[in-house]
C-alpha atoms as a PDB file:
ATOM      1  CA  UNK A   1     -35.248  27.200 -35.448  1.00  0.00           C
ATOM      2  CA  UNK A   2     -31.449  26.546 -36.237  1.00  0.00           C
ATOM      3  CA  UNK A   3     -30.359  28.686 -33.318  1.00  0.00           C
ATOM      4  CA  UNK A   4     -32.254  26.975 -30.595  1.00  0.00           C
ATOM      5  CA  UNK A   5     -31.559  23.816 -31.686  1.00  0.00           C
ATOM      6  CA  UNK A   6     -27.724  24.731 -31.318  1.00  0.00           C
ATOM      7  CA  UNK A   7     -28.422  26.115 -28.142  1.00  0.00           C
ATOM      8  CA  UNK A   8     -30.057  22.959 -26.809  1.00  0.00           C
ATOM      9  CA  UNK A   9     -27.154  21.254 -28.069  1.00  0.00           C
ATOM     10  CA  UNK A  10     -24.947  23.354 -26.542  1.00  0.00           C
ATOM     11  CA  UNK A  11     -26.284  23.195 -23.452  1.00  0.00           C
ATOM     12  CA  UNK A  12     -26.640  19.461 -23.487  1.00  0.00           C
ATOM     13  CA  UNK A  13     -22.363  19.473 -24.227  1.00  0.00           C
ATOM     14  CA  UNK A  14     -21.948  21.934 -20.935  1.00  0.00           C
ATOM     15  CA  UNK A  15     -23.895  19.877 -18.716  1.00  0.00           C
ATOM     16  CA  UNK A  16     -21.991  16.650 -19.714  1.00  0.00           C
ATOM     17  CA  UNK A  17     -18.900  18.402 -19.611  1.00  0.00           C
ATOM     18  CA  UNK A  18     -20.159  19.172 -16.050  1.00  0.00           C
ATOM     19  CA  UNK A  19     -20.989  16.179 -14.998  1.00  0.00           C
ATOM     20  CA  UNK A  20     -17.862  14.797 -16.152  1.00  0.00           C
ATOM     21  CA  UNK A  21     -15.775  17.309 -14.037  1.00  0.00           C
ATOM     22  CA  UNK A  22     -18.187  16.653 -11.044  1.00  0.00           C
ATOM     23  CA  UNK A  23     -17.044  12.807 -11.479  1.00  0.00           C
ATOM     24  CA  UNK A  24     -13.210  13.580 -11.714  1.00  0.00           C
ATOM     25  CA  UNK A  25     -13.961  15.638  -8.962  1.00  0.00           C
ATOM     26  CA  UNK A  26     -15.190  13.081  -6.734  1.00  0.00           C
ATOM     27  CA  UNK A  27     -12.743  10.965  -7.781  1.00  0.00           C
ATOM     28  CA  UNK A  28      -9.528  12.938  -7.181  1.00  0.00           C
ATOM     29  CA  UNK A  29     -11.518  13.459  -3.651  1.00  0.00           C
ATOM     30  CA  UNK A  30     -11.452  10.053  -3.049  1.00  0.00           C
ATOM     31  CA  UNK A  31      -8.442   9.165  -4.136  1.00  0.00           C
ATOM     32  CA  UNK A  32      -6.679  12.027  -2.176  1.00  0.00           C
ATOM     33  CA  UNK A  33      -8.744  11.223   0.952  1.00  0.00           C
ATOM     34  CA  UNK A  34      -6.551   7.960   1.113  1.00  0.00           C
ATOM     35  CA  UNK A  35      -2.996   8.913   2.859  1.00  0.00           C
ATOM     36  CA  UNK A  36       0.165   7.591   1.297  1.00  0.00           C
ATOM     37  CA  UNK A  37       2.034   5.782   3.795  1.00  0.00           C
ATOM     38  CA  UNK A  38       4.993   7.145   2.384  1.00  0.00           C
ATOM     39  CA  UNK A  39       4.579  10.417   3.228  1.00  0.00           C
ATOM     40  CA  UNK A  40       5.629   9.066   6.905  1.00  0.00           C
ATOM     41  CA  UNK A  41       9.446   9.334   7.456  1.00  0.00           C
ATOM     42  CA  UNK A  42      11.377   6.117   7.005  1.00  0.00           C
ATOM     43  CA  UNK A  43      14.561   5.812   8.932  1.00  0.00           C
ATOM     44  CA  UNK A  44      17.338   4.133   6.865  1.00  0.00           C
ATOM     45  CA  UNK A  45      20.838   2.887   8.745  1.00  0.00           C
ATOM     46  CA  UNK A  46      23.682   2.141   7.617  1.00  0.00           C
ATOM     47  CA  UNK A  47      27.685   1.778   8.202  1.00  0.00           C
ATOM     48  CA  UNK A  48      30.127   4.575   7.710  1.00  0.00           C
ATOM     49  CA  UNK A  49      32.899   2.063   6.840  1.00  0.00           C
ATOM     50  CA  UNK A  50      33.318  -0.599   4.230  1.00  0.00           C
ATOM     51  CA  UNK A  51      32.879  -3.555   6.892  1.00  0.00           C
ATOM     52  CA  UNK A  52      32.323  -6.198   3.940  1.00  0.00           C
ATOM     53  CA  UNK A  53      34.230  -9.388   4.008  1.00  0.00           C
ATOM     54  CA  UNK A  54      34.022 -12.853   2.287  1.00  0.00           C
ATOM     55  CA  UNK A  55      30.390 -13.204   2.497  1.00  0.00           C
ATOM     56  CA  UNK A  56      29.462  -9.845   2.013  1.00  0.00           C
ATOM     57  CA  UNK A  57      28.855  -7.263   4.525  1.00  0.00           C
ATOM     58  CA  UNK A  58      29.302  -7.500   7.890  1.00  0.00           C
ATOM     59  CA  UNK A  59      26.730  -6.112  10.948  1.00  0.00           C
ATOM     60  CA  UNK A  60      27.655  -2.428  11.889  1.00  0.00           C
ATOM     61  CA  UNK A  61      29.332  -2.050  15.514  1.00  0.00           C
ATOM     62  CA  UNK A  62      27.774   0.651  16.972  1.00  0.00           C
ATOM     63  CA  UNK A  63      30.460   3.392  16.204  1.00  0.00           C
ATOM     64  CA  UNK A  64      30.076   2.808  12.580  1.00  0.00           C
ATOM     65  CA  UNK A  65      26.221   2.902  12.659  1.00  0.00           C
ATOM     66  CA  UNK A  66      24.615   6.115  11.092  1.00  0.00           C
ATOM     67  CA  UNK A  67      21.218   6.611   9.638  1.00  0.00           C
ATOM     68  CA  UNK A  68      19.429   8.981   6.764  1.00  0.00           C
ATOM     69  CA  UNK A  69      15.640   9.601   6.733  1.00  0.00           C
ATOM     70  CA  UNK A  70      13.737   9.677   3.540  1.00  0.00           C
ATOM     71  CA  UNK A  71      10.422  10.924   2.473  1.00  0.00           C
ATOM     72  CA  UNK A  72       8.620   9.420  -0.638  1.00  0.00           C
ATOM     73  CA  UNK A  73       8.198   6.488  -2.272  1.00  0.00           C
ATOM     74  CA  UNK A  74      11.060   7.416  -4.591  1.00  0.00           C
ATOM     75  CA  UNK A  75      13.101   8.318  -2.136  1.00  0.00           C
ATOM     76  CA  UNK A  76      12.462   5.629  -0.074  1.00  0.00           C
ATOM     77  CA  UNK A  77      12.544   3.149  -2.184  1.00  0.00           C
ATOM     78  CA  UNK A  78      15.273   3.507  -4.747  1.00  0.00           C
ATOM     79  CA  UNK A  79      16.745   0.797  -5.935  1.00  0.00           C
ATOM     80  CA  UNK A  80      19.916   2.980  -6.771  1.00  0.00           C
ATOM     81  CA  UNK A  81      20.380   3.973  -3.410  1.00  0.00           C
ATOM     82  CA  UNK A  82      23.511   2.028  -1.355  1.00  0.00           C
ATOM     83  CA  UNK A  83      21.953   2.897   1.673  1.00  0.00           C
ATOM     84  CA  UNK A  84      18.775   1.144   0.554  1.00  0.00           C
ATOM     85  CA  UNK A  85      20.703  -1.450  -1.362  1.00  0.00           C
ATOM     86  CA  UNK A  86      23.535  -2.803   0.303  1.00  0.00           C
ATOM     87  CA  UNK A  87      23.471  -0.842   3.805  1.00  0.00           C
ATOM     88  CA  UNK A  88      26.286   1.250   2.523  1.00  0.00           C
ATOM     89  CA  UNK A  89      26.759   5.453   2.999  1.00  0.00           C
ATOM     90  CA  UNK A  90      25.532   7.249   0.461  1.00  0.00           C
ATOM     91  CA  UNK A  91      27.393   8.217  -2.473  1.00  0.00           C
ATOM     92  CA  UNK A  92      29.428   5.127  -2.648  1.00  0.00           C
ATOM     93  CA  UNK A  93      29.077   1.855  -4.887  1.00  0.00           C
ATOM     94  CA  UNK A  94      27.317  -1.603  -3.606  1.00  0.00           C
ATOM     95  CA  UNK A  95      29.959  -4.063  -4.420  1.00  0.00           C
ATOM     96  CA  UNK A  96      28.871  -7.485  -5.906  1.00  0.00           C
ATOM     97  CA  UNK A  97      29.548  -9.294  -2.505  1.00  0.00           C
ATOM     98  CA  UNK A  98      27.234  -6.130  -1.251  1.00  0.00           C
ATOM     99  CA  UNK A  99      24.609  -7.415  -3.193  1.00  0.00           C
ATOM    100  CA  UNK A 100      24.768 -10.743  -2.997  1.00  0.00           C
ATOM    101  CA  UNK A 101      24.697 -10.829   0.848  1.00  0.00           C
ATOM    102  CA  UNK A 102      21.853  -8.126   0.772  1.00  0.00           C
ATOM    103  CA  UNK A 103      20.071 -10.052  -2.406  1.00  0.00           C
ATOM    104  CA  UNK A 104      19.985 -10.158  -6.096  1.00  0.00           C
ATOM    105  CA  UNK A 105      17.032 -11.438  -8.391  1.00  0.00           C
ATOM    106  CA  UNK A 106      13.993 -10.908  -6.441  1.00  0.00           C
ATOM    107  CA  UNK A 107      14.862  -8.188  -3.611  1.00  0.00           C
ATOM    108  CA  UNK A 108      13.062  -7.527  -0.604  1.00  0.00           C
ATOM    109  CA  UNK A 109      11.196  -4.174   0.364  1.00  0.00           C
ATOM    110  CA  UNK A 110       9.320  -3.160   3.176  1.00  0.00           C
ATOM    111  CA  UNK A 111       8.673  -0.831   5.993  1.00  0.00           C
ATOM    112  CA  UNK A 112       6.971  -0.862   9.734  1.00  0.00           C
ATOM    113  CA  UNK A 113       5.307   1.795  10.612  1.00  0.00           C
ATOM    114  CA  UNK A 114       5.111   2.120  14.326  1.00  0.00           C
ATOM    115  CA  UNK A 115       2.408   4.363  16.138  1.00  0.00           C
ATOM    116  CA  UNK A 116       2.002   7.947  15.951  1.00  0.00           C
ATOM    117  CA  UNK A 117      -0.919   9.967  17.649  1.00  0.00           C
ATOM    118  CA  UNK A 118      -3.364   7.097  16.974  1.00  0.00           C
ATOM    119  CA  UNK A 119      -3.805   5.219  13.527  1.00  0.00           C
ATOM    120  CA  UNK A 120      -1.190   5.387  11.358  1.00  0.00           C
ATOM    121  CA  UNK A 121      -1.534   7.064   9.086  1.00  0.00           C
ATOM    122  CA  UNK A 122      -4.972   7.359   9.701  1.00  0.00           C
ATOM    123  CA  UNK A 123      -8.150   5.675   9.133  1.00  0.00           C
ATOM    124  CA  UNK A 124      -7.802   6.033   5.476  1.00  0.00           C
ATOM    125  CA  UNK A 125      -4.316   4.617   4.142  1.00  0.00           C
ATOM    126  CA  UNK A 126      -2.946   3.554   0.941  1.00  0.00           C
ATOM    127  CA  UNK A 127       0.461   1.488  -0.132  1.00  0.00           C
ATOM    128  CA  UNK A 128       2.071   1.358  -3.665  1.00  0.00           C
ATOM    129  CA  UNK A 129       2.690  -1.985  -5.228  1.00  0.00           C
ATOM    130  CA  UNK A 130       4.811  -1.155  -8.338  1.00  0.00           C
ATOM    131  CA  UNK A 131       5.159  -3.275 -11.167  1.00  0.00           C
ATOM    132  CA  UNK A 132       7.763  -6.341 -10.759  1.00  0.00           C
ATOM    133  CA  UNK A 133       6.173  -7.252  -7.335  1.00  0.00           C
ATOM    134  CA  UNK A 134       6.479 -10.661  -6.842  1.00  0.00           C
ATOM    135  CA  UNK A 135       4.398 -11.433  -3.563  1.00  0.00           C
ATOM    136  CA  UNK A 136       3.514  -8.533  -0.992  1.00  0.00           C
ATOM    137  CA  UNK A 137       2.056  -8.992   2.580  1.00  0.00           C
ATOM    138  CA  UNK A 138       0.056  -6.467   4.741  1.00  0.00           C
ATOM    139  CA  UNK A 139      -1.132  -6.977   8.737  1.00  0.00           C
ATOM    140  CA  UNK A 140      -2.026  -4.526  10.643  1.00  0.00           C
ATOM    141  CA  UNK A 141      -1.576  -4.983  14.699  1.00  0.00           C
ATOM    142  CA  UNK A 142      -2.179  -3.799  18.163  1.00  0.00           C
ATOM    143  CA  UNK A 143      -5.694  -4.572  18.501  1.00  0.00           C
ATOM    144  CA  UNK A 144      -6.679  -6.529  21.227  1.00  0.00           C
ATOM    145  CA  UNK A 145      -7.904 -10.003  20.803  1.00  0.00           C
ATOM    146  CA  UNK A 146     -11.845  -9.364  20.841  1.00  0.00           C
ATOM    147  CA  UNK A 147     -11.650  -6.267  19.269  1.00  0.00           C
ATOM    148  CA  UNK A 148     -14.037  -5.179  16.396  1.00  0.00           C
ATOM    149  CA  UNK A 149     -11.658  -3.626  14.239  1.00  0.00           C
ATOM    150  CA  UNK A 150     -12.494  -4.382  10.423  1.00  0.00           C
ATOM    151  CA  UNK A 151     -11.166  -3.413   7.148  1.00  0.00           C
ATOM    152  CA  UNK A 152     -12.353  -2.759   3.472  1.00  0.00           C
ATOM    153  CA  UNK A 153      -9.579  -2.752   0.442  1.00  0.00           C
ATOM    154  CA  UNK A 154      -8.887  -2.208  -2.807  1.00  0.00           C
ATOM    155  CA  UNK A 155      -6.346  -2.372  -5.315  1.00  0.00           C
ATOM    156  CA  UNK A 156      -6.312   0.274  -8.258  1.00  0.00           C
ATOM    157  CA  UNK A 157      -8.984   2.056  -6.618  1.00  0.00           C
ATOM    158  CA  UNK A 158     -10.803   3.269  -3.341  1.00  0.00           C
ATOM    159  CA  UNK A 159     -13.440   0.749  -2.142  1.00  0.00           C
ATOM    160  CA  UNK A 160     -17.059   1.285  -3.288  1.00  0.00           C
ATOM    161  CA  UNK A 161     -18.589  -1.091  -0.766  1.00  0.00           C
ATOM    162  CA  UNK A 162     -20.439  -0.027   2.273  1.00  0.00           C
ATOM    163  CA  UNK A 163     -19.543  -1.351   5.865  1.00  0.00           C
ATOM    164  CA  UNK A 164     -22.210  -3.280   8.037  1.00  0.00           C
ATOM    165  CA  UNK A 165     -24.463  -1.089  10.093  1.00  0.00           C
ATOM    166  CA  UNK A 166     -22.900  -3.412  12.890  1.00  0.00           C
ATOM    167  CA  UNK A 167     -20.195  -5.777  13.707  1.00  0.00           C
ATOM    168  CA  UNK A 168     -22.038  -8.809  14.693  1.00  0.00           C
ATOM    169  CA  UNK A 169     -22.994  -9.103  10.838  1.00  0.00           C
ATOM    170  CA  UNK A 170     -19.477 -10.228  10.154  1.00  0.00           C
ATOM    171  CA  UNK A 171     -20.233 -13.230  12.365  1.00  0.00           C
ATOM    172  CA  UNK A 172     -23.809 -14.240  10.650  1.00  0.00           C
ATOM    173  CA  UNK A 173     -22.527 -13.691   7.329  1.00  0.00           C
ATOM    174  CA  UNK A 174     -25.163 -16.269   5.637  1.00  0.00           C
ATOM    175  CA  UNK A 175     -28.036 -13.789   6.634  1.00  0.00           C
ATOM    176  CA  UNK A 176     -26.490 -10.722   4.893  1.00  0.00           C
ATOM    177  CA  UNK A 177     -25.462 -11.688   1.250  1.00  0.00           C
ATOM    178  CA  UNK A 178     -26.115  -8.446  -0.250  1.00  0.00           C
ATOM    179  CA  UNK A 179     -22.789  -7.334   1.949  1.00  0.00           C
ATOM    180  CA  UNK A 180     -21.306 -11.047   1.853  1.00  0.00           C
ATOM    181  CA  UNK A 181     -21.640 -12.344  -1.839  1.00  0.00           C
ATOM    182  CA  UNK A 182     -21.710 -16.168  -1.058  1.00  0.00           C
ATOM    183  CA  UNK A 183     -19.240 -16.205  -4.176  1.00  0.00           C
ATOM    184  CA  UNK A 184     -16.948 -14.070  -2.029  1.00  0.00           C
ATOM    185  CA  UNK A 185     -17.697 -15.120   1.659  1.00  0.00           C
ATOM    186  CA  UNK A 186     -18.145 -18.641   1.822  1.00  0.00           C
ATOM    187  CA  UNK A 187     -17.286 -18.897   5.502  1.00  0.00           C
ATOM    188  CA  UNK A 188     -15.792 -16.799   8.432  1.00  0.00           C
ATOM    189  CA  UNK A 189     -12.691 -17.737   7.521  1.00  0.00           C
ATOM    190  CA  UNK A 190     -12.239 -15.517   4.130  1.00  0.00           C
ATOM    191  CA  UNK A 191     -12.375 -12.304   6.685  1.00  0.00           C
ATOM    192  CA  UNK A 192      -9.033 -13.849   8.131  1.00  0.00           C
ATOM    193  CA  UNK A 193      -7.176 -14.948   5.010  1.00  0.00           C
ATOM    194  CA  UNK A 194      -5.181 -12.623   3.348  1.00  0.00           C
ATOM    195  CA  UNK A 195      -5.944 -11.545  -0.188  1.00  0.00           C
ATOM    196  CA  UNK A 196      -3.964 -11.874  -3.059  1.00  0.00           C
ATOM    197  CA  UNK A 197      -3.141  -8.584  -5.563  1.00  0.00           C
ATOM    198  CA  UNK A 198      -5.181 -10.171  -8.501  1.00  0.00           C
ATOM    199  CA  UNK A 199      -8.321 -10.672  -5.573  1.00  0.00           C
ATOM    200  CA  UNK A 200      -8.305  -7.120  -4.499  1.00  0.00           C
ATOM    201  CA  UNK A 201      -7.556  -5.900  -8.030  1.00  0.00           C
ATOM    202  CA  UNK A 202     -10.830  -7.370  -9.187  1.00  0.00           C
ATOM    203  CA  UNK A 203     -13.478  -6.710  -6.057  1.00  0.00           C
ATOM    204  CA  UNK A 204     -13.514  -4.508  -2.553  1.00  0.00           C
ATOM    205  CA  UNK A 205     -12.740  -7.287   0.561  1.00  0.00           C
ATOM    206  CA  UNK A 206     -13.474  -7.242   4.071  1.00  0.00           C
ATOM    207  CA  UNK A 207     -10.885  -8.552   6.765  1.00  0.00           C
ATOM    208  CA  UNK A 208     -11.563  -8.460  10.046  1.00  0.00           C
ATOM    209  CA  UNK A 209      -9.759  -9.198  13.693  1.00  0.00           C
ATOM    210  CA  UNK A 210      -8.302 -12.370  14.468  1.00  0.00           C
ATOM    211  CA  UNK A 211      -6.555 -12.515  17.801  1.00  0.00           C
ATOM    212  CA  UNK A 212      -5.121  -8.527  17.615  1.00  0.00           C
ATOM    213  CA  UNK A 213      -4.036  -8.270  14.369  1.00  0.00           C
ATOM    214  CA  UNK A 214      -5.768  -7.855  10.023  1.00  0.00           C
ATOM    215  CA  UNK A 215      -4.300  -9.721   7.443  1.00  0.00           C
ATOM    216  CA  UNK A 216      -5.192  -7.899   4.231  1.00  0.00           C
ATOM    217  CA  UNK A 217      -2.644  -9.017   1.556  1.00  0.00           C
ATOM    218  CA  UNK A 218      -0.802 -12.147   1.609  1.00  0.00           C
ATOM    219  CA  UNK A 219       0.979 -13.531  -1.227  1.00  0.00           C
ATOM    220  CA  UNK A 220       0.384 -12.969  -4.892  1.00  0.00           C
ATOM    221  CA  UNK A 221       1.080 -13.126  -8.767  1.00  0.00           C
ATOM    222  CA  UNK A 222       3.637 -11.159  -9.840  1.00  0.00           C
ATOM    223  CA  UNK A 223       2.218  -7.763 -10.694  1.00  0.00           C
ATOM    224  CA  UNK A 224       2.336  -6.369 -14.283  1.00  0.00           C
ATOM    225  CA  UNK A 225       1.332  -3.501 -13.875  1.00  0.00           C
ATOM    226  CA  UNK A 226       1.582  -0.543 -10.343  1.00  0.00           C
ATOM    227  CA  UNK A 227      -0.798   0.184  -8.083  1.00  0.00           C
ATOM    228  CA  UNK A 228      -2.482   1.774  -5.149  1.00  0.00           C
ATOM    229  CA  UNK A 229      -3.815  -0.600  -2.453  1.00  0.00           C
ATOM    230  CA  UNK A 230      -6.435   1.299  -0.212  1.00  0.00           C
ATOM    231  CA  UNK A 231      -7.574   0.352   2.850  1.00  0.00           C
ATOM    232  CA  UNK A 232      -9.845   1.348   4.960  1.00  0.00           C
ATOM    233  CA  UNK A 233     -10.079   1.071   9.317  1.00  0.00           C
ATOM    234  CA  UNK A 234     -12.994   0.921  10.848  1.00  0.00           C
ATOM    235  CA  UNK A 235     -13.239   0.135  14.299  1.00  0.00           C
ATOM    236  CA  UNK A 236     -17.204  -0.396  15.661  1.00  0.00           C
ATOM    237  CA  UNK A 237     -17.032   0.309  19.084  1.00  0.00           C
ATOM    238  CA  UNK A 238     -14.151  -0.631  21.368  1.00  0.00           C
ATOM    239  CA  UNK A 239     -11.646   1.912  20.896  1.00  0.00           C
ATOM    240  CA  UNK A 240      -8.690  -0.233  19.650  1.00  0.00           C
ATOM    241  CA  UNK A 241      -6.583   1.765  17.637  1.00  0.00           C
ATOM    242  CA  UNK A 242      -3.668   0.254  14.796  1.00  0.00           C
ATOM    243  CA  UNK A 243      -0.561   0.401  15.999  1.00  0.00           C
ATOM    244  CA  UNK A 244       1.791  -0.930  14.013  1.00  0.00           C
ATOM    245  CA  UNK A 245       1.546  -1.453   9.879  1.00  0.00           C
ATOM    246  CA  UNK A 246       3.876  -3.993   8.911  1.00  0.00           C
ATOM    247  CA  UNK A 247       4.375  -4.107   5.015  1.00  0.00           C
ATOM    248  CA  UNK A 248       6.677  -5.855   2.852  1.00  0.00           C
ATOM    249  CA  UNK A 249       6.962  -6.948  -0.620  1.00  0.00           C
ATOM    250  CA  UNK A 250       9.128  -8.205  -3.328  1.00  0.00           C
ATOM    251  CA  UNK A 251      10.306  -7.570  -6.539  1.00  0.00           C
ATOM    252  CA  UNK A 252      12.191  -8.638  -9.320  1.00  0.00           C
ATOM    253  CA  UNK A 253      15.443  -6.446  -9.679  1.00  0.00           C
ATOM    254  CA  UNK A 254      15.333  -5.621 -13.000  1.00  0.00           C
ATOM    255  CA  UNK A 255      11.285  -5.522 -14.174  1.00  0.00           C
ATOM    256  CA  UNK A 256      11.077  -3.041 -10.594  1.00  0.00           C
ATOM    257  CA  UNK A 257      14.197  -0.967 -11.672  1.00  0.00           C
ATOM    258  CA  UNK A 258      13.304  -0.582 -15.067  1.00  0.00           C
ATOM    259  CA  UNK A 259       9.895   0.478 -14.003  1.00  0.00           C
ATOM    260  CA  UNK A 260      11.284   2.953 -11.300  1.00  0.00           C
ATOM    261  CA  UNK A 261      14.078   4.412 -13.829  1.00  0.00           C
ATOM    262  CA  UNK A 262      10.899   5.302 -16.401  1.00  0.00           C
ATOM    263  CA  UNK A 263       8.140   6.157 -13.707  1.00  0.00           C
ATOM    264  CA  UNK A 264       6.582   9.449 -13.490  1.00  0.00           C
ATOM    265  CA  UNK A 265       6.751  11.026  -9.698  1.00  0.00           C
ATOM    266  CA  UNK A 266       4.472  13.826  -8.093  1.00  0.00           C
ATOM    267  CA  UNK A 267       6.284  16.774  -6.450  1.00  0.00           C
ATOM    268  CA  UNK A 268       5.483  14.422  -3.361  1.00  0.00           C
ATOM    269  CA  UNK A 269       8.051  11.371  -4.522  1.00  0.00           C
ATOM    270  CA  UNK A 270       4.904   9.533  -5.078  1.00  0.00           C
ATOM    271  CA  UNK A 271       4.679   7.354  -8.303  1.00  0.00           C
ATOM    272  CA  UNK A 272       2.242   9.784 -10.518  1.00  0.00           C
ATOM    273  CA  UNK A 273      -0.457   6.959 -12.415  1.00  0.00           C
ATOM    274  CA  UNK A 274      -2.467   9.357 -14.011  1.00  0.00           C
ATOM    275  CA  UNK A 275       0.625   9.437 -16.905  1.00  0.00           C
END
């Protein structure tokens, strides 16, 4: 009697143990599915000579103009870096004149990613948003103007939602509120509006075309904590491809560098979250 009832419970602990790794599984899946934008080269430039002057650094003349490419976030986006943070060659020091002409406080980051063999990176992307971000903005472009391209994001995690079967439900929204929560879609105009970080942080949202281009994120709290925005592309029937991501955000100088200085980073130069 003893024995079988430890077997049953024993059994019982395997199959949740099971079904837990089947849900990390799925979830690691998902996650992964989602390419890092930052796994795309970014080109850096910058001037071989200290051209800096009264009010800080002056534009590069063409001789003086050089360039490094980076790969990860870390990489790309370190706030250590002269290249990065003054326009300066690496190895040397930003002066203060560097950094006030280039900004000091709240500092600007960003990236365009122009196209490469289709969708960049893909139908499935993702952007960081580390902790310090003051306001962050995301469009996507090259659309044309009646195009049915559509998008579903996230912040923290992959969207959950489901697209419509078609897109002329984005243009009866009223009839469809088990897609549209009223709540959430009160008019057309919500799939046009960029979201804020705390709106996408708390459901999945829809955007949709408007005149060749997708606003998903505009604007924003400042962000506590980091994060993975996901986004998904979806494009119903036309063809129209994404041509051009154009991301920027901003960040206070000290909360961001403090967080970057302390972050954990996968082999990648991704920011690791699961630490």
């Amino acid at each position: 009697m003893s024995t079988k009832k430890i077997s049953k419970k024993t059994n019982f602990t395997i199959i949740l143990a099971s079904l837990f790794l089947s849900l990390f599984s799925f979830s690691a899946t998902a996650n992964s599915a989602y390419e890092s934008v930052y796994q795309s080269p970014l080109k850096l430039s910058y001037c071989s000579s200290n051209t800096t002057g009264q009010y800080g650094v002056y534009p590069c003349t063409t001789s003086y103009l050089h360039s490094v490419t980076y790969t990860g976030f870390k990489n790309q986006w370190n706030p250590h870096d002269p290249v990065h943070r003054c326009g300066q060659a690496p190895g040397t020091t930003c002066s203060e004149k560097d950094l006030e002409s280039h900004g000091k406080g709240v500092v600007a980051y960003g990236r365009t990613l122009m196209e490469r063999d289709g969708n960049i990176p893909g139908d499935l992307f993702r952007y960081y948003l580390p902790k310090g971000t003051t306001a962050a903005e995301l469009t996507l472009f090259g659309l044309s103007g009646d195009s049915t391209g559509a998008t579903l994001a996230r912040l923290g995690s992959p969207p959950t939602s489901k697209f419509p079967d078609n897109f002329d439900q984005f243009n009866d929204l009223t009839k469809y509120p088990e897609i549209f929560p009223p709540a959430l879609y009160p008019d057309m105009r919500t799939f046009w509006n960029g979201k804020t970080p705390q709106q996408l942080k708390q459901n999945d949202w829809f955007a949709i075309n408007q005149g060749g281009h997708i606003t998903v994120l505009a604007n924003g709290l400042p962000l506590t904590e980091g994060s993975w925005l996901y986004v998904y592309f979806k494009n119903y029937d036309d063809g129209s491809k994404i041509t051009q991501h154009s991301f920027s955000w901003f960040a206070d100088d000290k909360i961001y560098t403090d967080w970057y200085d302390n972050a954990s980073w996968l082999s990648n130069g991704d920011p690791d979250d699961s630490t």
